[in-house]
Structure formats: C-alpha cells, structure tokens
C-alpha atoms as a PDB file:
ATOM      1  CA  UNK A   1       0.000   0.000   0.000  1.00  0.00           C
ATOM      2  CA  UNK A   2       1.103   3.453  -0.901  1.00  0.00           C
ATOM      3  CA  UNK A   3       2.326   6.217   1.690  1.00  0.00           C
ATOM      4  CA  UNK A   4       2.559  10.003   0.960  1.00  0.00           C
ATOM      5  CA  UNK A   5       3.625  12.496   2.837  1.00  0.00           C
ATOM      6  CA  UNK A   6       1.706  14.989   4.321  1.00  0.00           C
ATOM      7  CA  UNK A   7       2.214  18.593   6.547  1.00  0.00           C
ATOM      8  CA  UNK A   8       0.650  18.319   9.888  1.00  0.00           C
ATOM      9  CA  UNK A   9      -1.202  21.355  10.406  1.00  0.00           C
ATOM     10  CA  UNK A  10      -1.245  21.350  14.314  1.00  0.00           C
ATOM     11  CA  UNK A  11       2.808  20.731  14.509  1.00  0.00           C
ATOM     12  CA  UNK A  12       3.678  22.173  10.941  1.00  0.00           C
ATOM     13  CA  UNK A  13       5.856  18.891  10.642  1.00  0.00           C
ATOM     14  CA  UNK A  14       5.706  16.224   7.017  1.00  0.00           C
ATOM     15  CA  UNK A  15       3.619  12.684   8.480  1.00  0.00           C
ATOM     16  CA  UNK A  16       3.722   9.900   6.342  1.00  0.00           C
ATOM     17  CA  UNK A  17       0.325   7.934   6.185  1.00  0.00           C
ATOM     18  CA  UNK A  18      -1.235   5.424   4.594  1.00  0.00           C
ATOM     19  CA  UNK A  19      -3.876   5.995   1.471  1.00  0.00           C
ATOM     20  CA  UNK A  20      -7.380   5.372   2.608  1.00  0.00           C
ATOM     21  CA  UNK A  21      -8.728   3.681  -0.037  1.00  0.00           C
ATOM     22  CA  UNK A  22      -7.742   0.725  -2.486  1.00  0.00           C
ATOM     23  CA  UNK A  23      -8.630  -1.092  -5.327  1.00  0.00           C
ATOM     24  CA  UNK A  24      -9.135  -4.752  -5.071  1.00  0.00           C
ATOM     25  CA  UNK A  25      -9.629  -7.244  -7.940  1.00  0.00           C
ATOM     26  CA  UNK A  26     -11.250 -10.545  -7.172  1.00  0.00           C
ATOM     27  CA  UNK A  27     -11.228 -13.883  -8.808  1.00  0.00           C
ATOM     28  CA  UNK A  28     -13.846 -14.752 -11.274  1.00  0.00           C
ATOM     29  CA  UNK A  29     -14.150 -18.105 -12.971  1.00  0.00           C
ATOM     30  CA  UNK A  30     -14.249 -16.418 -16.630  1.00  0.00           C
ATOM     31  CA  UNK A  31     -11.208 -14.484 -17.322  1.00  0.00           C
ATOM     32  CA  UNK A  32      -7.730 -16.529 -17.941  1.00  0.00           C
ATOM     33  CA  UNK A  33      -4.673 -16.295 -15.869  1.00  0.00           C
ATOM     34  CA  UNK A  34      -3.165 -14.790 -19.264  1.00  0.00           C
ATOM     35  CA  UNK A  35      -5.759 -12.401 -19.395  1.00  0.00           C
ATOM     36  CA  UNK A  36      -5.654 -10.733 -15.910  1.00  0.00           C
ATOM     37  CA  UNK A  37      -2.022 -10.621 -16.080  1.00  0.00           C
ATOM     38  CA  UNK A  38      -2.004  -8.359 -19.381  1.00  0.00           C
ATOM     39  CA  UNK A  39      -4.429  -6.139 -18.145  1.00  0.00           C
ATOM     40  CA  UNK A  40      -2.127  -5.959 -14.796  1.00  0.00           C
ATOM     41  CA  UNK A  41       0.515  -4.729 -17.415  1.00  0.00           C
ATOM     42  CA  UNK A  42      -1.345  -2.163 -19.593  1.00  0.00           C
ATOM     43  CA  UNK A  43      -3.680  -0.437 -17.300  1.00  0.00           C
ATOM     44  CA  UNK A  44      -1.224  -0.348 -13.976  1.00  0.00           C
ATOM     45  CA  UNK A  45       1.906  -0.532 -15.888  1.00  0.00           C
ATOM     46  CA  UNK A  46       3.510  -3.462 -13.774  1.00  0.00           C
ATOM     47  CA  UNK A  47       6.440  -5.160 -15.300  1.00  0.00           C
ATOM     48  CA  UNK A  48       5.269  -8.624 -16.363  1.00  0.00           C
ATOM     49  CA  UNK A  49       6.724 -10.564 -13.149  1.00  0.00           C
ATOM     50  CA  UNK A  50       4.688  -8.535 -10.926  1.00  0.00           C
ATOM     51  CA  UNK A  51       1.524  -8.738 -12.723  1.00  0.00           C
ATOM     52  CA  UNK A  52       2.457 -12.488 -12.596  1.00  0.00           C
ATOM     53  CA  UNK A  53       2.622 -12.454  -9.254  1.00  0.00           C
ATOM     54  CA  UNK A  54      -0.290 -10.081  -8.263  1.00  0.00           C
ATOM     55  CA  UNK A  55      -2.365 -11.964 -10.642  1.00  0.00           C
ATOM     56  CA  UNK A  56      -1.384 -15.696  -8.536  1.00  0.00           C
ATOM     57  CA  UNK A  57      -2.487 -13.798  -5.707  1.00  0.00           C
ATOM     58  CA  UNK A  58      -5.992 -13.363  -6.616  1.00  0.00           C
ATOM     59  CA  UNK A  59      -6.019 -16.696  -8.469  1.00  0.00           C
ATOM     60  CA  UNK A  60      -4.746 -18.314  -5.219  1.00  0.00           C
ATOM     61  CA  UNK A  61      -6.184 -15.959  -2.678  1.00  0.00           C
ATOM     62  CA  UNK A  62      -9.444 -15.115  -3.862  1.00  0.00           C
ATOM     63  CA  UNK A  63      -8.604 -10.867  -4.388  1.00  0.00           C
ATOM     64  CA  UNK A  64      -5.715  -8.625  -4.698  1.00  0.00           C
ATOM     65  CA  UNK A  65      -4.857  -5.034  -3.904  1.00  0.00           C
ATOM     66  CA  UNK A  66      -3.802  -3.606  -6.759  1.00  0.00           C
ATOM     67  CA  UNK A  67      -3.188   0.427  -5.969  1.00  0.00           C
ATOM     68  CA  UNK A  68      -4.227   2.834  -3.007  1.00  0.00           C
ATOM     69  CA  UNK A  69      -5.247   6.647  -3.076  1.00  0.00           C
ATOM     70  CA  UNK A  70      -8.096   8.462  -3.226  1.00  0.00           C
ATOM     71  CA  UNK A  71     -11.700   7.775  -3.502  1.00  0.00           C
ATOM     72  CA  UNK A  72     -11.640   9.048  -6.959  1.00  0.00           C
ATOM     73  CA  UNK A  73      -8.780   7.775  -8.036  1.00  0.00           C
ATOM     74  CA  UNK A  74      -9.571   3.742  -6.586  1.00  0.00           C
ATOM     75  CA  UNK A  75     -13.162   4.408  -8.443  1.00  0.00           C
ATOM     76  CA  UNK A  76     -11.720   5.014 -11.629  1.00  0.00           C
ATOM     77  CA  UNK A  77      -9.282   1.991 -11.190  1.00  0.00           C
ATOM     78  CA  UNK A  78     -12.534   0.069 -10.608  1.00  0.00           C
ATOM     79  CA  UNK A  79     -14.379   1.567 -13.385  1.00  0.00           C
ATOM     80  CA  UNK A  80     -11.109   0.262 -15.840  1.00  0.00           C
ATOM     81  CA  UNK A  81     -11.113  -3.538 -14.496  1.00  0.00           C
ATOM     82  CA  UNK A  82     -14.794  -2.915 -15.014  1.00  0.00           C
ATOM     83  CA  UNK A  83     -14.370  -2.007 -18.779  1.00  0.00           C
ATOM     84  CA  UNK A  84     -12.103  -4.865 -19.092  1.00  0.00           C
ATOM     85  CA  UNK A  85     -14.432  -7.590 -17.502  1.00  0.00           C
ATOM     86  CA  UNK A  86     -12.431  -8.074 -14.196  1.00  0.00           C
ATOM     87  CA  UNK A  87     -14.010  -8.095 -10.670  1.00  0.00           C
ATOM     88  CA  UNK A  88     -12.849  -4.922  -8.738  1.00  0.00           C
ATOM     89  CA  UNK A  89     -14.347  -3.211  -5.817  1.00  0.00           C
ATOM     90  CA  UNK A  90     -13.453  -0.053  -3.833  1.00  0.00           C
ATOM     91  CA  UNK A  91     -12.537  -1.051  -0.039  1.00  0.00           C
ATOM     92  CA  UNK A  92     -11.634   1.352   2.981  1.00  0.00           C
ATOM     93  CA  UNK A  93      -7.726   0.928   2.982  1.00  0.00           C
ATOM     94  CA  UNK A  94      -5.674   0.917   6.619  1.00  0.00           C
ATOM     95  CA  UNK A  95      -5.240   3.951   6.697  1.00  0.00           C
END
C-alpha cells in the first residue's frame, strides 16, 4: 500500500500515512490467468513478473490489492477492471 507524505497542520511537521482507499480485484471463474495478467501490465503498468505475481495472488487468494489513493482515483481503477471484464471493488484501505 502506498504512503505520501503529508504537513501536519497542528505541529507544521511532514507525516507519512497510509492511502485510505484501495482497489481490489477478485477472482472470477471467466477471465484466464493470461488475461488478468495483461491487463495488470497495460492499465497499472507493472512489469510482467509482478503482474504475474499479483495476478497468482488473486487466483490463489481469492482478491488482490492492486493500488491505493483516493476515492476518486480507486473508483476510476474500478471503473477500468470494469471495462475490461475483471471483478474490482473499492474497499476502505488501513489507513
């Protein structure tokens, strides 16, 4: 999960925290391993080995987190999977 850095307004100092919201894909029994790993590469721009692996993780473990950030930005993540006929849903991150 990403971090940025932000200015504390009470002590003026830079925080690092967590984005609050992610994207996570989910494992569907339509789309090929094949498949889910190209769209890994071309919409999030992963180098193949981690779309590999990201895409084992939802195969395996049912979902993946795929990016963090803002609401807006997570919704138009899920939007994209969407348009490519993945799973994705917009969860509260840890943050």
């Amino acid at each position: 999960m990403s971090t940025q850095e932000r200015l504390d307004p009470r002590t003026g100092t830079a925080a690092r925290v967590r984005e609050p919201w992610v994207t996570v894909v989910w494992n569907d029994p339509v789309n090929l391993m094949s498949y889910v790993t190209r769209v890994f590469q071309e919409y999030f721009g992963l180098a193949r080995a981690d779309a590999e692996a990201r895409m084992r993780e939802v195969h395996e473990n049912g979902r993946s987190v795929l990016s963090s950030g803002s609401r807006e930005q997570m919704e138009v993540h899920v939007q994209a999977m969407h348009s490519y006929g993945l799973w994705a849903t917009l969860e509260r991150g840890d943050g």
